[in-house]
Protein backbone atom coordinates (compact mmCIF):
# COMPACT_ATOMS: atom_id res chain seq x y z
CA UNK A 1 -57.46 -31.37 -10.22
CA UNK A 2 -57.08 -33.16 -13.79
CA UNK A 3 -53.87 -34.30 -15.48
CA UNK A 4 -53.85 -33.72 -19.11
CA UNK A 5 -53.28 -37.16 -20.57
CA UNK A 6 -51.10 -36.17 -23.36
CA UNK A 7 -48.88 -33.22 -24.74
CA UNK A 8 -50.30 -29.50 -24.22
CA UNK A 9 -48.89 -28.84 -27.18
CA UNK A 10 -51.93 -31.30 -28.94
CA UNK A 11 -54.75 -29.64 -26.22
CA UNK A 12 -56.64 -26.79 -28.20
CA UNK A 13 -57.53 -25.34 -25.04
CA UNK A 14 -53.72 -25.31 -23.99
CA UNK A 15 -52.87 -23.96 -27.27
CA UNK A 16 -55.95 -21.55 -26.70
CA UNK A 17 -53.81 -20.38 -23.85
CA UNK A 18 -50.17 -20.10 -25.50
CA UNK A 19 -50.22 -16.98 -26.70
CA UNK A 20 -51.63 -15.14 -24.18
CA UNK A 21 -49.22 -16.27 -21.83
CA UNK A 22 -46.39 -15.68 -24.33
CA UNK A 23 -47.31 -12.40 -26.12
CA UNK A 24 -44.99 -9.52 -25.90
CA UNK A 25 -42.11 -11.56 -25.40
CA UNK A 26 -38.48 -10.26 -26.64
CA UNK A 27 -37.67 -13.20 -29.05
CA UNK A 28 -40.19 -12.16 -32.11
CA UNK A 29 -38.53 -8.68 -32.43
CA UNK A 30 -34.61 -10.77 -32.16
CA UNK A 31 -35.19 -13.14 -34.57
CA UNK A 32 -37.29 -10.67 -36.85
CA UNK A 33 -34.19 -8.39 -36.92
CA UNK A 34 -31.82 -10.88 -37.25
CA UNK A 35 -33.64 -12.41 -40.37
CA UNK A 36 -33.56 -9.30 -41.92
CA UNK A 37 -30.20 -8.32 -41.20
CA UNK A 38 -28.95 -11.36 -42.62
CA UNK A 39 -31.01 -10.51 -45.60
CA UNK A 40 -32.61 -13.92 -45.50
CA UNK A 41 -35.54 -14.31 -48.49
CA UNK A 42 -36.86 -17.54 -47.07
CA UNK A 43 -37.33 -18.79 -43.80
CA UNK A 44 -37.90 -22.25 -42.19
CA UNK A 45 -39.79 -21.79 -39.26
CA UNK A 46 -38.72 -24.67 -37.02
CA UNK A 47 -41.29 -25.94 -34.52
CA UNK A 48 -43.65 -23.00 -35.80
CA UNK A 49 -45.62 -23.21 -32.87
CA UNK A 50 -49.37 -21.06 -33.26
CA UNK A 51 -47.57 -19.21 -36.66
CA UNK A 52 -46.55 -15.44 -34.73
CA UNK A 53 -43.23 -15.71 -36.36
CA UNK A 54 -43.82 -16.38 -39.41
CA UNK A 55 -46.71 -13.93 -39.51
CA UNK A 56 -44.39 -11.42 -38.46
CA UNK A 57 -41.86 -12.40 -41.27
CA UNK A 58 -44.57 -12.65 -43.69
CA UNK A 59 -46.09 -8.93 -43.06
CA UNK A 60 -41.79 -8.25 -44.00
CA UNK A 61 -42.23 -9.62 -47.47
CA UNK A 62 -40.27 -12.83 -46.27
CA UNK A 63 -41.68 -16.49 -47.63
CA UNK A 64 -41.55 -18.79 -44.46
CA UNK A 65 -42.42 -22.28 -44.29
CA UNK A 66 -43.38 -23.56 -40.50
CA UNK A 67 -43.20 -26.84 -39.70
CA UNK A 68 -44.53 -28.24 -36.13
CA UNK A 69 -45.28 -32.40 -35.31
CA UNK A 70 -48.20 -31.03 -33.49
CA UNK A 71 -51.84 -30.59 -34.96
CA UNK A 72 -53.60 -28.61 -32.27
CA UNK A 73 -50.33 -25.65 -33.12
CA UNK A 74 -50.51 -26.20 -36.95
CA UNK A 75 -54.13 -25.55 -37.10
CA UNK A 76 -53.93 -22.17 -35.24
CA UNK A 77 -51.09 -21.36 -36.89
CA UNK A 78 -52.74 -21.93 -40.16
CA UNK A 79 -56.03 -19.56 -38.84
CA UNK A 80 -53.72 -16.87 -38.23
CA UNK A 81 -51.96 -16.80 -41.37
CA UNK A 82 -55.38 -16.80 -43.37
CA UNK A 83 -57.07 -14.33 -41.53
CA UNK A 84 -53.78 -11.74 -41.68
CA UNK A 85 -54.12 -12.64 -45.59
CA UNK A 86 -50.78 -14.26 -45.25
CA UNK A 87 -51.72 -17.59 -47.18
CA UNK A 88 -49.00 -16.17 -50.26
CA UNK A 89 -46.11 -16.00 -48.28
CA UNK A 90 -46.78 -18.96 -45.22
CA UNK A 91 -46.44 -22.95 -45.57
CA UNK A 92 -47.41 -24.54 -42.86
CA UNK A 93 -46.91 -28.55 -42.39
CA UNK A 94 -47.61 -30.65 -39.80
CA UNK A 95 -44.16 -32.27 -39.65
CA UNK A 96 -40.36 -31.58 -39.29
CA UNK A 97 -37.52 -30.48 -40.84
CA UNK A 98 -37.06 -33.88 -43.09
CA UNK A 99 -40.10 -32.66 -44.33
CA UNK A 100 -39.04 -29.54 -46.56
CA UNK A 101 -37.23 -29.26 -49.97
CA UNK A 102 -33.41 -29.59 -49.15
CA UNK A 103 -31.16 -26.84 -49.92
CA UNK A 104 -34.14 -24.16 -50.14
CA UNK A 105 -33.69 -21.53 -47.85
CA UNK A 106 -31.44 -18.73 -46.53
CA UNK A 107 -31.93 -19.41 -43.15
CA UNK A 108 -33.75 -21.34 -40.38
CA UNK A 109 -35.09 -20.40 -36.73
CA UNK A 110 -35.97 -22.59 -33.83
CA UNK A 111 -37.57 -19.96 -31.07
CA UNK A 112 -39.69 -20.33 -28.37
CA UNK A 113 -36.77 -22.83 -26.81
CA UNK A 114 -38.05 -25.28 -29.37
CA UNK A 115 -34.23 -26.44 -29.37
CA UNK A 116 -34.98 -27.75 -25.37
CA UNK A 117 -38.17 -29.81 -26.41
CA UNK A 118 -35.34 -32.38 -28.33
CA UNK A 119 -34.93 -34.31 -25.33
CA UNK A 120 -32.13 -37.30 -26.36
CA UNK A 121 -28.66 -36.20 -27.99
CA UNK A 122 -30.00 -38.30 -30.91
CA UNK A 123 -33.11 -36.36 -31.46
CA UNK A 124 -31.56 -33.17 -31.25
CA UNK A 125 -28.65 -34.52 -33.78
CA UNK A 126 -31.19 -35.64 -35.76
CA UNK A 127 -33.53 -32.01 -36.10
CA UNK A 128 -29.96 -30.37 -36.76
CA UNK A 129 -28.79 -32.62 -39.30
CA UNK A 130 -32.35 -32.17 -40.89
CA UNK A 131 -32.49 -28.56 -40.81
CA UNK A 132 -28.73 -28.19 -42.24
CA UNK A 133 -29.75 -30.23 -45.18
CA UNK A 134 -32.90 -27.30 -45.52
CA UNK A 135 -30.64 -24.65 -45.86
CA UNK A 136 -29.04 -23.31 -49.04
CA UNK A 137 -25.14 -23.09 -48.86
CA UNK A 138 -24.07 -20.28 -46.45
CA UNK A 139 -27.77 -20.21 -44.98
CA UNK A 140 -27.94 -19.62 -41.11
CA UNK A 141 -29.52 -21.18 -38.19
CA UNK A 142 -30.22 -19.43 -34.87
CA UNK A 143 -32.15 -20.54 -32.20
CA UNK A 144 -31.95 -20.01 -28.06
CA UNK A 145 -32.03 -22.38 -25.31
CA UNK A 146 -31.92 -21.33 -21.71
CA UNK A 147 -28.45 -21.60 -19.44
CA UNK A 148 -27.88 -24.42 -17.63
CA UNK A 149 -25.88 -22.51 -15.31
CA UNK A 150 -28.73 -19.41 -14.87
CA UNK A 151 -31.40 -21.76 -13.67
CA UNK A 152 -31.52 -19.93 -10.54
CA UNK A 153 -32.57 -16.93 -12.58
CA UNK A 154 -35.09 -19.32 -14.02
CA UNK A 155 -37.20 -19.25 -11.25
CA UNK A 156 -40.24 -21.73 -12.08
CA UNK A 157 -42.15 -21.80 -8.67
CA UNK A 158 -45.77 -20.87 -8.11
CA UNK A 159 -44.97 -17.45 -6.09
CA UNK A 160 -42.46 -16.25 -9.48
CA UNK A 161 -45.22 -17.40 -12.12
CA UNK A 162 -48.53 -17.35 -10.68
CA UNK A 163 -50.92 -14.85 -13.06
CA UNK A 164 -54.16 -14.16 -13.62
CA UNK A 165 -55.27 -12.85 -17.13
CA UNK A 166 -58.66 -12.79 -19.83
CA UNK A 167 -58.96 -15.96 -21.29
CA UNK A 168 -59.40 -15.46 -25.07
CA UNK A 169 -63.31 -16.78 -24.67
CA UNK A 170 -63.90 -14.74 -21.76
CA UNK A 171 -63.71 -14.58 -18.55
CA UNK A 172 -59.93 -15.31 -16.51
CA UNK A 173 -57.30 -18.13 -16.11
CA UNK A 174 -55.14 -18.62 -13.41
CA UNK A 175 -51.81 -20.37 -14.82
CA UNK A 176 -48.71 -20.63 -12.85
CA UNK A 177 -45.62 -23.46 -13.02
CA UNK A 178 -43.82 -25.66 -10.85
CA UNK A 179 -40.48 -27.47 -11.49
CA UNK A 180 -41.58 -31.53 -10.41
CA UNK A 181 -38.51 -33.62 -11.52
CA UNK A 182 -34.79 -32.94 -11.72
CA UNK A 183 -32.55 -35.86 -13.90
CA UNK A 184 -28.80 -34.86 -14.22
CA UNK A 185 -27.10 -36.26 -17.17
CA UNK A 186 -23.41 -34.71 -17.31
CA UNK A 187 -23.00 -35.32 -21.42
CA UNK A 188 -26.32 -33.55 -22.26
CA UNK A 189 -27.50 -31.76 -19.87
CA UNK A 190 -29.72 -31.86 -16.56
CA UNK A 191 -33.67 -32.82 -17.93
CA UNK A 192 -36.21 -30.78 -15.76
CA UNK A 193 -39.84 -31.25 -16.02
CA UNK A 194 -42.32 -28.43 -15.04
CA UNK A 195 -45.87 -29.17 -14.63
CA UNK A 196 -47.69 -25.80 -15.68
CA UNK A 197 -51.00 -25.39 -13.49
CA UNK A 198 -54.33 -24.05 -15.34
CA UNK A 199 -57.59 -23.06 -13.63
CA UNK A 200 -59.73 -22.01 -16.36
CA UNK A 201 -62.91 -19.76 -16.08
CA UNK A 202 -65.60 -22.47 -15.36
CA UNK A 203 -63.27 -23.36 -12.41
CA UNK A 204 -61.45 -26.64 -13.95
CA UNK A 205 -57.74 -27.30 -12.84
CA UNK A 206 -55.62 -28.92 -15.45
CA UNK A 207 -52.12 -29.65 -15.02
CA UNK A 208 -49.40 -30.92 -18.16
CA UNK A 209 -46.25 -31.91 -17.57
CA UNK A 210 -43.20 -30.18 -19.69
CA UNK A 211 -39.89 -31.64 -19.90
CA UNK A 212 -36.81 -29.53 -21.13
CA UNK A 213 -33.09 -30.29 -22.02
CA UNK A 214 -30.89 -27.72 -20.38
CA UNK A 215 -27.87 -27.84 -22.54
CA UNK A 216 -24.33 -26.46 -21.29
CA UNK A 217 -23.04 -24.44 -24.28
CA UNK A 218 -20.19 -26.92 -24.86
CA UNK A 219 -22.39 -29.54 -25.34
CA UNK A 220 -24.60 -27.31 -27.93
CA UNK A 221 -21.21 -26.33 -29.81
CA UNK A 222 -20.62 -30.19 -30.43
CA UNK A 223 -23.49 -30.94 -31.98
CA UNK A 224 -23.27 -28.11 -34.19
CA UNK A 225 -20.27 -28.69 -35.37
CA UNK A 226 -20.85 -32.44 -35.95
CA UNK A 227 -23.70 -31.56 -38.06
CA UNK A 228 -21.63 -29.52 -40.08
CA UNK A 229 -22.35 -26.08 -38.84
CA UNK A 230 -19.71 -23.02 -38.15
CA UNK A 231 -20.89 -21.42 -34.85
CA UNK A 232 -20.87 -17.70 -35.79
CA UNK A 233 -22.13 -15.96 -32.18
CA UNK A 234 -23.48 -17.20 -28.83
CA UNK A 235 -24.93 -14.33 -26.98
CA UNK A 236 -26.41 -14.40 -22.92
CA UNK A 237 -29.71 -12.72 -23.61
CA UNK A 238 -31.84 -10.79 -26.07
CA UNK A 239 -29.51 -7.54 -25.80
CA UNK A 240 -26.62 -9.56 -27.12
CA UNK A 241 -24.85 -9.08 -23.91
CA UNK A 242 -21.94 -11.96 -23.81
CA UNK A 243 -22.52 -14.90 -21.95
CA UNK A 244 -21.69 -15.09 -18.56
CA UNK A 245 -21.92 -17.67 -16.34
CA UNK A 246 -25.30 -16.68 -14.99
CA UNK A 247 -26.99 -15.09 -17.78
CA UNK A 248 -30.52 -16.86 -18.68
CA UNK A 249 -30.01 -17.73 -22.37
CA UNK A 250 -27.59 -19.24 -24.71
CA UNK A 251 -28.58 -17.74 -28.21
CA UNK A 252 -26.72 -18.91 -30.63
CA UNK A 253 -26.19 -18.18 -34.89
CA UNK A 254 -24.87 -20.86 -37.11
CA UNK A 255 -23.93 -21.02 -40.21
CA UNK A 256 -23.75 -23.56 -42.76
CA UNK A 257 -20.60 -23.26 -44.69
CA UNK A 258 -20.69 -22.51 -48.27
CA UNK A 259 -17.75 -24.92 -49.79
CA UNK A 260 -18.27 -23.18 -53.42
CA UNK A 261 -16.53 -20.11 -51.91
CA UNK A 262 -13.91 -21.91 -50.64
């Protein structure tokens, strides 16, 4: 068995894997509805990840900008776009938030519990405080990050996650997940690493090691509203249900407030 030395996020092969072990998921179709509810013309993508998202915007008639620190997710992302003939409507960096015009667009989206991967208060003040300076006056942010307090629902154990599918070169992967370290911190939220397990088809096991922020919702409404957002909704899962004390997600729209209408 080999540990990967750095971030799977930076692995091609990792990345190779992302999407097949994500695809069919309820988030795109949220956040795609949402977007266009809201009427939002353009969209910053916020840890853009392999580019579904803002594929699926762009096919909408929506111009999204993606941003993601990691190369190994911008270039795929970036393949995507240009072979769905997407190029017109898709701007992909290889960076953050702080990285986009300010004031620009209608409305921002951090999916794929992106908001999680911001593992100190600072950081995750920080990407806030960047991404409210993106967005016009009255634009909106929404983004999910799983419950704290529905962890048990969260079951992330080889016997819940173990599966075997076609590996995008051919043949199978095995990939299943395994919670390895547990660090309570009662102002921000427990910190739980899972080390995701990957036997690919020429029989190699790789292991990387993930660590998440679990956020209580209390926490996630301070930091909003230090930043300077108005929290608009918080919903327990992709249905909208309300949250409850065990439901899996916290799911939450923001708004940045538009003083001129004041």
């Amino acid at each position: 068995m080999e540990k990967l030395a750095g971030r799977w996020t930076e692995d091609p092969e990792f990345v190779k894997l992302y999407d097949v072990e994500n695809q069919g998921l309820w988030d795109v179709d949220f956040y795609r509805d949402l977007v266009l509810e809201l009427g939002a013309r353009r969209v910053l993508d916020v840890g853009c990840g392999t580019g579904v998202f803002a594929a699926e915007l762009a096919r909408r008639g929506v111009e999204v900008t993606g941003v993601d620190p990691a190369a190994a997710m911008i270039e795929t992302a970036r393949r995507r776009v240009e072979q769905a003939g997407l190029g017109d409507r898709v701007t992909l960096i290889r960076g953050t938030a702080a990285d986009v015009p300010p004031a620009r667009f209608d409305a921002a989206v951090m999916m794929g519990h992106v908001a999680q991967y911001f593992l100190t208060r600072a950081e995750w003040d920080q990407a806030l405080t960047q991404t409210f300076a993106a967005l016009t006056p009255g634009g909106h942010l929404a983004f999910e990050s799983r419950n704290p307090d529905g962890m048990d629902a969260d079951a992330w154990d080889e016997q819940s996650t173990r599966a075997t599918q076609p590996h995008p070169d051919g043949g199978e992967f095995t990939s299943w997940l395994e919670v390895v370290g547990m660090e309570h911190d009662d102002a921000d939220g427990p910190l739980i690493t899972a080390r995701g397990h990957n036997i690919f088809p020429d029989g190699r096991h790789v292991t990387a090691d993930e660590p998440l922020r679990y956020r209580p919702l209390p926490v996630l409404r301070d930091s909003l509203e230090q930043a300077g957002f108005e929290v608009l909704d918080v919903w327990g899962d992709w249905d909208q249900s309300p949250v409850e004390s065990q439901s899996p997600e916290l799911i939450v729209l923001a708004q940045k407030p538009d003083r001129r209408s004041a």
